[in-house]
C-alpha atoms as a PDB file:
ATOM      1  CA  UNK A   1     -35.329 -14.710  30.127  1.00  0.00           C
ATOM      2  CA  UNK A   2     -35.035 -15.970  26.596  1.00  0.00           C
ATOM      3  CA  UNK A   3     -37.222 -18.895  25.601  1.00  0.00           C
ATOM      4  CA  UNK A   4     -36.250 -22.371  25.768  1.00  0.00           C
ATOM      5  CA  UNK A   5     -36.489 -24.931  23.746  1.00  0.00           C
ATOM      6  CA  UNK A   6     -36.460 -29.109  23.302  1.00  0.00           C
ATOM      7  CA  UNK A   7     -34.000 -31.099  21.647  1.00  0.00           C
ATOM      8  CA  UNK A   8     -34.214 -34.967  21.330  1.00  0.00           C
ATOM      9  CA  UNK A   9     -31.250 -37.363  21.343  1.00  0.00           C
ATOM     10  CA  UNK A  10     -31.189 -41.371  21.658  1.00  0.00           C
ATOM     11  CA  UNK A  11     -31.451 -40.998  25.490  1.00  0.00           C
ATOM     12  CA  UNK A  12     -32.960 -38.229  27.093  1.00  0.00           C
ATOM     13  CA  UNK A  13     -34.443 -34.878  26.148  1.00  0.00           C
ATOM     14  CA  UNK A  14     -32.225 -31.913  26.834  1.00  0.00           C
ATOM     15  CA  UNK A  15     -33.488 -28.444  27.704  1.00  0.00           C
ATOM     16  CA  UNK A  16     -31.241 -25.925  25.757  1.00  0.00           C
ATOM     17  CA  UNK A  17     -31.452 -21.828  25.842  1.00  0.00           C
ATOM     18  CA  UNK A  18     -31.756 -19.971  22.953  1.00  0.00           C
ATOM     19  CA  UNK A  19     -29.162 -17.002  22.589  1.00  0.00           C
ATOM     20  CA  UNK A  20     -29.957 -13.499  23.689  1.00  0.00           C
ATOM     21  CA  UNK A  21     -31.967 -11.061  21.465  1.00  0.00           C
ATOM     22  CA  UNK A  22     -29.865  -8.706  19.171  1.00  0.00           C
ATOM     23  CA  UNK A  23     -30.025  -5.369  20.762  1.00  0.00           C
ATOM     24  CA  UNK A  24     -30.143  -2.594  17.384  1.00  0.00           C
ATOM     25  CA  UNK A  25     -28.554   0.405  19.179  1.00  0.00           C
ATOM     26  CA  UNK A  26     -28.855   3.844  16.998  1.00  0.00           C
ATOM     27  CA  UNK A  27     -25.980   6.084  16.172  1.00  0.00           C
ATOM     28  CA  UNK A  28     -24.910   8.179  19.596  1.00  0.00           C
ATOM     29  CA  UNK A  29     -26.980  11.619  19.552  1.00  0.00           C
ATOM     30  CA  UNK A  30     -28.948  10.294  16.785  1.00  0.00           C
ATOM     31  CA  UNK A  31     -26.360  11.178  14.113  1.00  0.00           C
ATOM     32  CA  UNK A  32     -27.319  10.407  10.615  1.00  0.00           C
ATOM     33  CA  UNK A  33     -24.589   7.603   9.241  1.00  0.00           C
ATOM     34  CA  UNK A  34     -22.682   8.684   5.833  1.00  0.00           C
ATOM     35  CA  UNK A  35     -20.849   6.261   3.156  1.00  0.00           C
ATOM     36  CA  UNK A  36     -17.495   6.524   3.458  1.00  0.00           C
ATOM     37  CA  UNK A  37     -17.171   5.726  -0.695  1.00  0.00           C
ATOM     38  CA  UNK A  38     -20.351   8.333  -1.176  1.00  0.00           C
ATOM     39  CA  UNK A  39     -22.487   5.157  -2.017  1.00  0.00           C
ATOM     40  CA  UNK A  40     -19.845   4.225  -5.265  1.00  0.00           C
ATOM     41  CA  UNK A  41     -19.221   0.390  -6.240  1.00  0.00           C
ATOM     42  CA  UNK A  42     -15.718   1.298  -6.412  1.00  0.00           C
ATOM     43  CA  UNK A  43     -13.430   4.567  -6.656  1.00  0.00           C
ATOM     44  CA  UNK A  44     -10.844   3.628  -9.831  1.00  0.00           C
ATOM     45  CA  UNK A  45      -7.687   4.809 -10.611  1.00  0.00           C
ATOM     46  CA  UNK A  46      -5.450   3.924 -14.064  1.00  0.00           C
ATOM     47  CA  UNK A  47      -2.214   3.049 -13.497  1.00  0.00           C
ATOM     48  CA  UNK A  48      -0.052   2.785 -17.292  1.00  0.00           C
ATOM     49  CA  UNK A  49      -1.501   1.846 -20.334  1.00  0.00           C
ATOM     50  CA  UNK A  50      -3.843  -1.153 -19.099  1.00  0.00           C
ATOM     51  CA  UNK A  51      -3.007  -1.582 -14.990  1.00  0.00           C
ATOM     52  CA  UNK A  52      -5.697   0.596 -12.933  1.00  0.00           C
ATOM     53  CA  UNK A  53      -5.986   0.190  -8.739  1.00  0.00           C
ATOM     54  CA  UNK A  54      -9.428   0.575  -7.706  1.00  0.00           C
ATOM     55  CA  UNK A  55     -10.856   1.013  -4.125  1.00  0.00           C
ATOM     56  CA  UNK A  56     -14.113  -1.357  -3.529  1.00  0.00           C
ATOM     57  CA  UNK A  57     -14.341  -1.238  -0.430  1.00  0.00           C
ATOM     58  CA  UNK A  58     -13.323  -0.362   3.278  1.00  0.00           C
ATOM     59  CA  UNK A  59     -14.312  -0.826   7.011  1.00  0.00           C
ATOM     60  CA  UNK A  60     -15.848   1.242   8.817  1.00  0.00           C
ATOM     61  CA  UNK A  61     -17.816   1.463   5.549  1.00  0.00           C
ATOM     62  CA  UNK A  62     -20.747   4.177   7.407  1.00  0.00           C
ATOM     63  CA  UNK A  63     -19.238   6.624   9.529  1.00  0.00           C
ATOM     64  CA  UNK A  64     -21.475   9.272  11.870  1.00  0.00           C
ATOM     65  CA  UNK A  65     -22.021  12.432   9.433  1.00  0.00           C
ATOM     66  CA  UNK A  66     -19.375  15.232   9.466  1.00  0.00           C
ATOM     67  CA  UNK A  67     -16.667  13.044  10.307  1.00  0.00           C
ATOM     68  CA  UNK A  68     -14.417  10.366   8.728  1.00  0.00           C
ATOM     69  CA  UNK A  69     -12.977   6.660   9.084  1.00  0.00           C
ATOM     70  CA  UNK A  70     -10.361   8.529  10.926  1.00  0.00           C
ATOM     71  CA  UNK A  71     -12.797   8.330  13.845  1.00  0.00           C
ATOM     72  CA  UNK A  72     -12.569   4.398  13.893  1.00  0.00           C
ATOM     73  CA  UNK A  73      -9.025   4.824  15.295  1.00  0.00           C
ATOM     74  CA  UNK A  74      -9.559   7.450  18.087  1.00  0.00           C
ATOM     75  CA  UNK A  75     -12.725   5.454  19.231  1.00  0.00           C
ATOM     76  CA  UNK A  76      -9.916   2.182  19.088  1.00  0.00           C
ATOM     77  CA  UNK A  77      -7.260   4.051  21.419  1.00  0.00           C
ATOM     78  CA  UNK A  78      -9.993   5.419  23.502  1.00  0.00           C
ATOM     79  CA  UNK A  79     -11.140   2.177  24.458  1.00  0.00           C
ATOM     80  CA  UNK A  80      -8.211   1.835  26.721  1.00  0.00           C
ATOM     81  CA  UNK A  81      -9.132   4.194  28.732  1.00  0.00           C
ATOM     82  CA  UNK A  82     -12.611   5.445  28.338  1.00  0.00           C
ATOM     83  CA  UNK A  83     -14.688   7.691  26.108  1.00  0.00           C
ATOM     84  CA  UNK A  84     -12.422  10.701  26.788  1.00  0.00           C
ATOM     85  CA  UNK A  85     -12.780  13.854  24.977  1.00  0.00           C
ATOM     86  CA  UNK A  86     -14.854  13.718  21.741  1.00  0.00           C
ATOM     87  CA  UNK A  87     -14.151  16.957  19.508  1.00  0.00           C
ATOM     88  CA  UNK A  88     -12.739  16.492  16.051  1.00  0.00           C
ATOM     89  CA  UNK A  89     -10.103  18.819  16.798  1.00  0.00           C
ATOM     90  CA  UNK A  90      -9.064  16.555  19.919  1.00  0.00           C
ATOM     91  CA  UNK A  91      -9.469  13.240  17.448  1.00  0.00           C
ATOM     92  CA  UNK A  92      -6.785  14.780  15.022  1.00  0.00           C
ATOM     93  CA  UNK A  93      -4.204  15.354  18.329  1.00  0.00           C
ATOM     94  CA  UNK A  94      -4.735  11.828  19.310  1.00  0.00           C
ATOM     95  CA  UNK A  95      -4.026  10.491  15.626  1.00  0.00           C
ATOM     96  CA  UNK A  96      -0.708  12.367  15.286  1.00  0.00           C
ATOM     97  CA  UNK A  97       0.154  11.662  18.455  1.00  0.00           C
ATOM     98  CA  UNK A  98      -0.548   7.843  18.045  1.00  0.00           C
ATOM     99  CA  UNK A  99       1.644   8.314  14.378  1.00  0.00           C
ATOM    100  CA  UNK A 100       4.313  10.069  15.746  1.00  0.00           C
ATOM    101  CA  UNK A 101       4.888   7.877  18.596  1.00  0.00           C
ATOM    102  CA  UNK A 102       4.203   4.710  16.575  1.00  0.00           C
ATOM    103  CA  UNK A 103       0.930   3.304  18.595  1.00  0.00           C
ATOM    104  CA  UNK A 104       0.114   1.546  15.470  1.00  0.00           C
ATOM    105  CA  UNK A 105      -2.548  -1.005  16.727  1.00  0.00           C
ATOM    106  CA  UNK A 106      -6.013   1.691  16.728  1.00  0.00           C
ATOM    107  CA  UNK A 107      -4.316   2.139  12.874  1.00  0.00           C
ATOM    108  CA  UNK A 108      -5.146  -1.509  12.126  1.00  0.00           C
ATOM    109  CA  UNK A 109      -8.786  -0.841  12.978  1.00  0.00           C
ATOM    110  CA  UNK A 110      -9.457   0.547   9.627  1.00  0.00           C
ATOM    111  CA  UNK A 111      -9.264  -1.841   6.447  1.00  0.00           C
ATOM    112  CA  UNK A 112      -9.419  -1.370   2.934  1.00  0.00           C
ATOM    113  CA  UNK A 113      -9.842  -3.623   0.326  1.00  0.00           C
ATOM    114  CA  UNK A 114      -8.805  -2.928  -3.806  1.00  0.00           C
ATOM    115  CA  UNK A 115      -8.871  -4.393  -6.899  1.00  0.00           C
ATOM    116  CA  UNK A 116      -5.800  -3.784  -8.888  1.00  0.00           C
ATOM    117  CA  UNK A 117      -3.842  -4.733 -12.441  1.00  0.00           C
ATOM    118  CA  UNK A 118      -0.587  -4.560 -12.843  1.00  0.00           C
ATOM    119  CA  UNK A 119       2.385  -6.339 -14.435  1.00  0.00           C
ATOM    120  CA  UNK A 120       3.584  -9.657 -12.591  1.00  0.00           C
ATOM    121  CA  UNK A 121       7.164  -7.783 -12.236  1.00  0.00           C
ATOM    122  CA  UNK A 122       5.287  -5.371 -10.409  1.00  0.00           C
ATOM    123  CA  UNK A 123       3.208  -8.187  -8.546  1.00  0.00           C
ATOM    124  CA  UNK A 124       6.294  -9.958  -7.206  1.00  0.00           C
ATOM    125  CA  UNK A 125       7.588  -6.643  -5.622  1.00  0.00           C
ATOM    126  CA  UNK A 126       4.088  -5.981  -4.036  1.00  0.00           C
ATOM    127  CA  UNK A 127       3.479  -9.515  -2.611  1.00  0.00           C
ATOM    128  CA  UNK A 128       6.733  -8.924  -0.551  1.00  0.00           C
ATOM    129  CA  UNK A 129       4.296  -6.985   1.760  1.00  0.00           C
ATOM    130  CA  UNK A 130       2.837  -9.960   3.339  1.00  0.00           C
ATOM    131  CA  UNK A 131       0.852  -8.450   5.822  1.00  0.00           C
ATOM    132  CA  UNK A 132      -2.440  -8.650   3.160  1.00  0.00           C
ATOM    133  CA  UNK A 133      -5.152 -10.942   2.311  1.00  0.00           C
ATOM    134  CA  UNK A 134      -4.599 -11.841  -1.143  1.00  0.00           C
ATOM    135  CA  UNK A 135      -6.664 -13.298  -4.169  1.00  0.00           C
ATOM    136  CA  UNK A 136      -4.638 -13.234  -7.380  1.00  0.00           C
ATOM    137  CA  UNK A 137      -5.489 -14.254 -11.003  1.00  0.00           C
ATOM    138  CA  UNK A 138      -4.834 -17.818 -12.128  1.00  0.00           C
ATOM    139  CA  UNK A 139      -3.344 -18.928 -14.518  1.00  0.00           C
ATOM    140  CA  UNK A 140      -4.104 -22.637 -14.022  1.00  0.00           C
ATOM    141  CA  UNK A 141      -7.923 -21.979 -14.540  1.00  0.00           C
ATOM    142  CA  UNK A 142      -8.382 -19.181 -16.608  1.00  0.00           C
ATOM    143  CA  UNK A 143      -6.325 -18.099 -20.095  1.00  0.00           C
ATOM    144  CA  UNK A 144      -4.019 -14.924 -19.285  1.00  0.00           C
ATOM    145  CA  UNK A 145      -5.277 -12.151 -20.863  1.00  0.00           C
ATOM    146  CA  UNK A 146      -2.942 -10.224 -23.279  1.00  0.00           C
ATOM    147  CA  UNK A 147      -1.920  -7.296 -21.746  1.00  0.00           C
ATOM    148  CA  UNK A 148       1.155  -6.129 -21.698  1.00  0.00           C
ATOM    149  CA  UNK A 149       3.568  -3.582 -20.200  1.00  0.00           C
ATOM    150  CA  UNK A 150       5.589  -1.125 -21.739  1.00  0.00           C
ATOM    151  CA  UNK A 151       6.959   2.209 -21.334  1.00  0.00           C
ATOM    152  CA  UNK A 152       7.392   4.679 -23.609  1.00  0.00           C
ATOM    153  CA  UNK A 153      11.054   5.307 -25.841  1.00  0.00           C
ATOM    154  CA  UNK A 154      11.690   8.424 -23.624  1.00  0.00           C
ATOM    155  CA  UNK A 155      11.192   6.592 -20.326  1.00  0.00           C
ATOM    156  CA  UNK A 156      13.392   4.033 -20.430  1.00  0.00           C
ATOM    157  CA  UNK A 157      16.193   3.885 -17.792  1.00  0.00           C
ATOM    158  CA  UNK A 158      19.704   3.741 -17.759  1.00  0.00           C
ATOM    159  CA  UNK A 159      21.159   1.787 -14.512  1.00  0.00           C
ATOM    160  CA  UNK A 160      21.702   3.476 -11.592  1.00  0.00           C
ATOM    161  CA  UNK A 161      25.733   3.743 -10.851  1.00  0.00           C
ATOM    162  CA  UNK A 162      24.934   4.204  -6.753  1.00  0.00           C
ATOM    163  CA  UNK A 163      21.263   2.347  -6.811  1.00  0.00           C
ATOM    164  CA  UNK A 164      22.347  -1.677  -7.813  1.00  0.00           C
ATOM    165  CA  UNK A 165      18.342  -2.207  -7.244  1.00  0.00           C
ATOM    166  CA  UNK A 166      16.909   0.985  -9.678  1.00  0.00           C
ATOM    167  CA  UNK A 167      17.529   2.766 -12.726  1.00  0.00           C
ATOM    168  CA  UNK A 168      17.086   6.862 -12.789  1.00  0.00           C
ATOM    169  CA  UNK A 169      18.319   8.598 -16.191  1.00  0.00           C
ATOM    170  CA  UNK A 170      17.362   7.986 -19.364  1.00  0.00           C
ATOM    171  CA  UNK A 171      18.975   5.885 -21.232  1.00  0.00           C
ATOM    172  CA  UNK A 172      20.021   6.858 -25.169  1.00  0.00           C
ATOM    173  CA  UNK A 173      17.591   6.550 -27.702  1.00  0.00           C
ATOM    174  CA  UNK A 174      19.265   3.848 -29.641  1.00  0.00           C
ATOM    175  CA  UNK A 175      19.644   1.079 -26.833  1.00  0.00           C
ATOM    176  CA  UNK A 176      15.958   2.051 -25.362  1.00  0.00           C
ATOM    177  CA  UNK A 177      14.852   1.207 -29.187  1.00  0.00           C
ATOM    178  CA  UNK A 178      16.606  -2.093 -28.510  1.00  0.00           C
ATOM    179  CA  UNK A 179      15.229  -2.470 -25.550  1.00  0.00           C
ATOM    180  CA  UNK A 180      11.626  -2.042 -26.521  1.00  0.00           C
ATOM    181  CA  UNK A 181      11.639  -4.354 -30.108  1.00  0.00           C
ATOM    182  CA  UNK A 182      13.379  -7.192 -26.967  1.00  0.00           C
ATOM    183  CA  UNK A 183      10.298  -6.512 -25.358  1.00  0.00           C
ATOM    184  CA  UNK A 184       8.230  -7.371 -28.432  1.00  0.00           C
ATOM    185  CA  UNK A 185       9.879 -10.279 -29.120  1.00  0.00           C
ATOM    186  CA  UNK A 186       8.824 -11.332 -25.539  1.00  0.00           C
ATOM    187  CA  UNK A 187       5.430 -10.129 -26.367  1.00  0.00           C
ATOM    188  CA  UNK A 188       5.015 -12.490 -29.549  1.00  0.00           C
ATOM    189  CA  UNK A 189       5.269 -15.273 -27.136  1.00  0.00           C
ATOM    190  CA  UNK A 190       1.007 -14.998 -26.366  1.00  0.00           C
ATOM    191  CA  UNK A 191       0.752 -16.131 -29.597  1.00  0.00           C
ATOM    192  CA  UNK A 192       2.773 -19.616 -29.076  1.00  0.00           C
ATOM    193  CA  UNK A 193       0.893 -19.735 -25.550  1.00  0.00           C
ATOM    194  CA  UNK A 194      -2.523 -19.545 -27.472  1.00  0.00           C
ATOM    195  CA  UNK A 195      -1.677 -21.967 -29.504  1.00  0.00           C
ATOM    196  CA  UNK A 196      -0.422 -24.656 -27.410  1.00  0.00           C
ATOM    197  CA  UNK A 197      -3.198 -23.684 -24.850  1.00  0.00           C
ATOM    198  CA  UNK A 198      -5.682 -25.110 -28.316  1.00  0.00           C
ATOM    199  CA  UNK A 199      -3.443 -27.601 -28.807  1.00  0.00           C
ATOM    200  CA  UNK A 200      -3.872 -29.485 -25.444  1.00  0.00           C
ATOM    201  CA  UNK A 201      -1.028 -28.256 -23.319  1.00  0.00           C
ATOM    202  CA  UNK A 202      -2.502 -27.566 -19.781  1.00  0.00           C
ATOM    203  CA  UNK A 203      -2.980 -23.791 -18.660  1.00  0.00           C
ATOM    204  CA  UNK A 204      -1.151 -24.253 -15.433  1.00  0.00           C
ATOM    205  CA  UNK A 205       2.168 -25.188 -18.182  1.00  0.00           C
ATOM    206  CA  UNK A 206       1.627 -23.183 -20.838  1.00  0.00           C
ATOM    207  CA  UNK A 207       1.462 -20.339 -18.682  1.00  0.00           C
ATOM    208  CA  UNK A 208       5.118 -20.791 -17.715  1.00  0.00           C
ATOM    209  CA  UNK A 209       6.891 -19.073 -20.686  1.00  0.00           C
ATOM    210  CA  UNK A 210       4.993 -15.804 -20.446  1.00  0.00           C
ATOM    211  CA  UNK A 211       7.500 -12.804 -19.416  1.00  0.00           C
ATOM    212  CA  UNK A 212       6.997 -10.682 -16.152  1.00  0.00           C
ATOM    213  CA  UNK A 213       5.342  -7.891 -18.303  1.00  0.00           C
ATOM    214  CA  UNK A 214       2.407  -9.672 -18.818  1.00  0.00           C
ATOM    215  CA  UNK A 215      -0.493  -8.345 -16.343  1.00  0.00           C
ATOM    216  CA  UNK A 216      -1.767  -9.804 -13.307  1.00  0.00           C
ATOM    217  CA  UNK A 217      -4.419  -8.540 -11.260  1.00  0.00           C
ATOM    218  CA  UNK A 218      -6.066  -9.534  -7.821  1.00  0.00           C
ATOM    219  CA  UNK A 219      -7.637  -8.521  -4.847  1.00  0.00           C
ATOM    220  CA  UNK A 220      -5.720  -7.008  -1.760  1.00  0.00           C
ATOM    221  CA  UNK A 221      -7.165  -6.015   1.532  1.00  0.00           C
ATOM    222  CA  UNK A 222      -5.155  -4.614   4.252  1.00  0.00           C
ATOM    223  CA  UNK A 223      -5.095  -2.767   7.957  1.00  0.00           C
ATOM    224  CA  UNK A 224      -4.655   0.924   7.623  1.00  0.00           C
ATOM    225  CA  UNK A 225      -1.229   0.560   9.574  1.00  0.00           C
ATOM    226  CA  UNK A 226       0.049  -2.165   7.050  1.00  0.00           C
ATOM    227  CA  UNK A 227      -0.940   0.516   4.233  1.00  0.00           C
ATOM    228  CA  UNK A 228       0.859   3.268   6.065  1.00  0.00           C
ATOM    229  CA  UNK A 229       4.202   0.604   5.807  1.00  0.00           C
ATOM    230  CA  UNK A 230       3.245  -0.082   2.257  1.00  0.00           C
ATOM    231  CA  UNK A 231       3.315   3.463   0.994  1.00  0.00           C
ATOM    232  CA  UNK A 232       6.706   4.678   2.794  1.00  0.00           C
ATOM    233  CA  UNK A 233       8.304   1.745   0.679  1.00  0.00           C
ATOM    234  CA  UNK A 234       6.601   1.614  -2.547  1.00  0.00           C
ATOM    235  CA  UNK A 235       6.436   5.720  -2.517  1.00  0.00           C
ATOM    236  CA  UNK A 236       9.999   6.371  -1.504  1.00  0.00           C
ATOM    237  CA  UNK A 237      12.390   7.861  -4.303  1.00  0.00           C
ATOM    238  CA  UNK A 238      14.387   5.076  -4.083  1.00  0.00           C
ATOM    239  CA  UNK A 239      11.486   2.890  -4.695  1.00  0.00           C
ATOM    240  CA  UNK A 240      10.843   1.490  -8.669  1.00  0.00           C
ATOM    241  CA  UNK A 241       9.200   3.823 -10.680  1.00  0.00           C
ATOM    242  CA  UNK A 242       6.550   1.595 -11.837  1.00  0.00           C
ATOM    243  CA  UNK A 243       5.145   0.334  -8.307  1.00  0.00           C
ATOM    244  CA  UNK A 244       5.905   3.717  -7.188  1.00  0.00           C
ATOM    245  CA  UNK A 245       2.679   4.807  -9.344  1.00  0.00           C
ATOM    246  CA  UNK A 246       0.284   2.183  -8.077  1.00  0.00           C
ATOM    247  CA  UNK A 247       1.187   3.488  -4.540  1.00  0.00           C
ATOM    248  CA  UNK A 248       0.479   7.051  -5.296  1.00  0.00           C
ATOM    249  CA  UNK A 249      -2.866   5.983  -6.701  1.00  0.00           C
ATOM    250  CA  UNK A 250      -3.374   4.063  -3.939  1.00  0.00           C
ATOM    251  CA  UNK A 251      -2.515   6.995  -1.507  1.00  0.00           C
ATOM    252  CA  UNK A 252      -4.765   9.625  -3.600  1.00  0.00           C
ATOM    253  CA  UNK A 253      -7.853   6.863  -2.982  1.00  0.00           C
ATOM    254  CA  UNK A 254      -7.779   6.052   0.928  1.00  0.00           C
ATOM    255  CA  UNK A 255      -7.004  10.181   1.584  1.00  0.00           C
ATOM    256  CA  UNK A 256     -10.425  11.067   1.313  1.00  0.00           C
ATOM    257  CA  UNK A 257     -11.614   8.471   3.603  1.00  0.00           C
ATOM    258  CA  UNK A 258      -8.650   9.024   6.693  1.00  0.00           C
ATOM    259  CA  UNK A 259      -7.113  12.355   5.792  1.00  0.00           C
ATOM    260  CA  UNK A 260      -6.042  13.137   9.478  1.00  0.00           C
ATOM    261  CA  UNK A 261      -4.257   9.867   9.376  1.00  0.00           C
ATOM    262  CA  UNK A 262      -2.399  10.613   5.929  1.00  0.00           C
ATOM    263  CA  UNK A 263      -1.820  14.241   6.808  1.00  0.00           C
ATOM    264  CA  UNK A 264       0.009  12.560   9.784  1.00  0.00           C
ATOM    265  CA  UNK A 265       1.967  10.171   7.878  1.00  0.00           C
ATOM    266  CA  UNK A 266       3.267  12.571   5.230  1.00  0.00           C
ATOM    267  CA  UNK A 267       4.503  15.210   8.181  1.00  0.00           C
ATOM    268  CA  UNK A 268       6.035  12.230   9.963  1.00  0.00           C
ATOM    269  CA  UNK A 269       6.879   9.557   7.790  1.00  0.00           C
ATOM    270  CA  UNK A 270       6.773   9.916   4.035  1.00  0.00           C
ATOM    271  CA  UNK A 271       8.102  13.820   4.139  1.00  0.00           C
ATOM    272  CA  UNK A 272      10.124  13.807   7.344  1.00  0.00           C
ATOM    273  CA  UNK A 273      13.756  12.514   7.884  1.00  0.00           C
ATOM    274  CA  UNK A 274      15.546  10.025  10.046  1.00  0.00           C
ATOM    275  CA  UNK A 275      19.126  10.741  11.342  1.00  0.00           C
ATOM    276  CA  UNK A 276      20.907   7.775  12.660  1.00  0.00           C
ATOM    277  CA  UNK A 277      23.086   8.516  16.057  1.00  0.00           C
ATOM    278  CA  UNK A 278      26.219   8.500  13.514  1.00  0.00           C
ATOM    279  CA  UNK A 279      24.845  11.475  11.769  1.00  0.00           C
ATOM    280  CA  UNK A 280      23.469  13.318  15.195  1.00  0.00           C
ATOM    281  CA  UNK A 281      26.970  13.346  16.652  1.00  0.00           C
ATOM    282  CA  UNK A 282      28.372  14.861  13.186  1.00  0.00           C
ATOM    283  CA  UNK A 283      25.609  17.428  13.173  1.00  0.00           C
ATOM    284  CA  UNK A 284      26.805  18.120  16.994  1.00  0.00           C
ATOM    285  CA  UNK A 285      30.485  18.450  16.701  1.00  0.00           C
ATOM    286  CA  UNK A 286      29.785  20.510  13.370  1.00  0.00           C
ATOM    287  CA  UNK A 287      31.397  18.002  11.304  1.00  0.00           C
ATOM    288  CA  UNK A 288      30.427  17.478   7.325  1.00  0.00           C
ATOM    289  CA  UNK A 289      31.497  13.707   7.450  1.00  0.00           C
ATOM    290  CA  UNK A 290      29.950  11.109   9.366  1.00  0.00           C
ATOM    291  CA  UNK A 291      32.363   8.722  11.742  1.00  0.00           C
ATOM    292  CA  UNK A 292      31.787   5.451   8.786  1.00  0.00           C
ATOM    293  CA  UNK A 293      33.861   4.228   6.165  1.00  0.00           C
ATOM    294  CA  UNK A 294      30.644   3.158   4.404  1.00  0.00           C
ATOM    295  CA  UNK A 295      30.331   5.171   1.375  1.00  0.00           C
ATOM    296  CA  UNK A 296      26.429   4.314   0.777  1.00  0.00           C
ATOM    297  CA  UNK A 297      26.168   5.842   4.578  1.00  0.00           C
ATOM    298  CA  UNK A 298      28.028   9.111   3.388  1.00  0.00           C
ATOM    299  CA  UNK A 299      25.937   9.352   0.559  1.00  0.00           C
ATOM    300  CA  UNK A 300      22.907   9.653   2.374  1.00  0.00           C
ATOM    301  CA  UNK A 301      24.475  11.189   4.751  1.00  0.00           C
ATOM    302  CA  UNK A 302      25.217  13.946   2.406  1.00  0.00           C
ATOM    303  CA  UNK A 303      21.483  13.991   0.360  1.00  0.00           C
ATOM    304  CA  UNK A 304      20.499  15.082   4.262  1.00  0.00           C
ATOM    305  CA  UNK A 305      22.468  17.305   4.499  1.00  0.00           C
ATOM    306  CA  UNK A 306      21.408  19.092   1.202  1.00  0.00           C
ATOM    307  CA  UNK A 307      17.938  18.891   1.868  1.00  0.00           C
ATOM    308  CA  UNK A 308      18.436  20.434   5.523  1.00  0.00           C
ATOM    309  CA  UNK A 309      20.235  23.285   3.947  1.00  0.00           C
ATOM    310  CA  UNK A 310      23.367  22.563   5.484  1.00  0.00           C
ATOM    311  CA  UNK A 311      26.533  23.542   3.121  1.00  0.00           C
ATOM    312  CA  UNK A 312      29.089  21.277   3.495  1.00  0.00           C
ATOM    313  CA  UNK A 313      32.047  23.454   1.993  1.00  0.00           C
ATOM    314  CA  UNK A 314      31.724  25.758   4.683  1.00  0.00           C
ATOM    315  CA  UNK A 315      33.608  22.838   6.895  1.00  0.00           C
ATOM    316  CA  UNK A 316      37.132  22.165   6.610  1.00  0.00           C
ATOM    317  CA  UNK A 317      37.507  19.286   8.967  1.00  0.00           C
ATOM    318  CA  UNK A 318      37.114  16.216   7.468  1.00  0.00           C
END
């Protein structure tokens, strides 16, 4: 029975019960408990010339020895319905299975948080994901620092004709020359910031004729499903090339911590294929066009079709 103790108010004194002893209950078989980050403030990637995305921590931070954080989510979906089977060869069955059938809650029992710098053009894509706990840089209490972004002559884009959202080629020389001495010009505007910054002008103003290329950075911790959603956007082809780097880092720092899960997600999500029921019925009547007037649909229709192998010459009907 725990002890008990007196309290005094204006009236009468109240018995009250203290709370229940905190049990410390050792690992299961007396397994030795391993750092999931190898006992590292942080695991650090650069991203660009002065962005970088570093991991600083996740949850379950100490995992039994031999295994991974993977085993958070099988112990999650095992909850529902008892202890199960325990082998890791069984855990990595129940994870794909989970993946490929989209249980995504036991997913959502992992977290990670990072640290990460990138340019605010970059920022404003990334904050679309909404599904994070968020702590960016401010401008309103602290001077930006001057950082800029900038890509090299040769990787400059030329707009995409089918992609109103990306560029893909490279552009000429001459106009990416242009481009870059426009972004310097953008880039001389610290210097007026500083200045008015000394001169009185209050951060939280000043601040407002910087250009998107200056760098940002914050902290961003998310669920390991809201990841998973994160990186089949921002790691798509179709996705900017720019954020499309910070989520490769990103992917090459939780790996080593849930590899069943990612192996899962690239042979289900990132490197597998849709087909929409349009596209099934022209796949079973043999035909090479899809039953839409929609030319972005035949497009991808037809990038599918390359990439299964399937030659669409070889049809005649239209």
């Amino acid at each position: 029975m725990a002890d008990a103790v007196f309290t005094r108010s204006s009236a009468t004194p109240v018995k009250v019960e203290t709370a229940a002893p905190v049990a410390r209950i050792a690992p299961e078989g007396g397994a030795k408990l391993m750092d999931v980050m190898g006992g590292a403030a942080r695991h650090e990637i650069r991203v660009h010339e002065h962005g970088f995305i570093a991991l600083i921590d996740a949850m379950p931070r100490l995992v039994p020895e031999g295994q991974t954080a993977d085993m958070a989510i099988v112990q999650a979906a095992r909850v529902s319905y008892g202890q199960g089977t325990k082998r890791v060869s069984e855990d990595r069955g129940l994870i794909r299975y989970l993946l490929r059938h989209r249980h995504t809650t036991p997913f959502e029992m992992v977290e990670f948080k990072f640290h990460c710098a990138m340019p605010i053009f970059i920022a404003r894509q990334w904050i679309r994901h909404r599904t994070a706990s968020v702590n960016e840089y401010s401008g309103r209490y602290s001077v930006m620092p001057d950082r800029f972004y900038r890509p090299s002559l040769e990787s400059v884009r030329a707009q995409s004709v089918t992609n109103r959202q990306g560029g893909e080629e490279p552009i000429n020389l001459e106009t990416a020359q242009q481009f870059l001495d426009y972004l310097s010009r953008a880039e001389a505007l610290y210097n007026e910031y500083t200045r008015l910054n000394e001169q009185g002008v209050a951060r939280e103003l000043a601040r407002t004729g910087l250009p998107v290329s200056l760098y940002t950075e914050w902290y961003w911790k998310c669920d390991l499903h809201n990841i998973l959603r994160f990186l089949s956007l921002r790691m798509d082809a179709h996705a900017q090339k720019e954020i499309r780097d910070y989520a490769e880092a990103m992917c090459r720092l939780i790996e080593p911590i849930v590899p069943i899960t990612i192996e899962a997600f690239r042979d289900y999500e990132l490197e597998s294929m849709r087909l929409t029921r349009l596209e099934i019925e022209a796949l079973r009547e043999g035909r090479a066009r899809i039953a839409s007037d929609n030319r972005r649909e035949q497009a991808e229709w037809e990038a599918k079709r390359a990439a299964l192998g399937l030659d669409a010459t070889r049809d005649p009907r239209p």
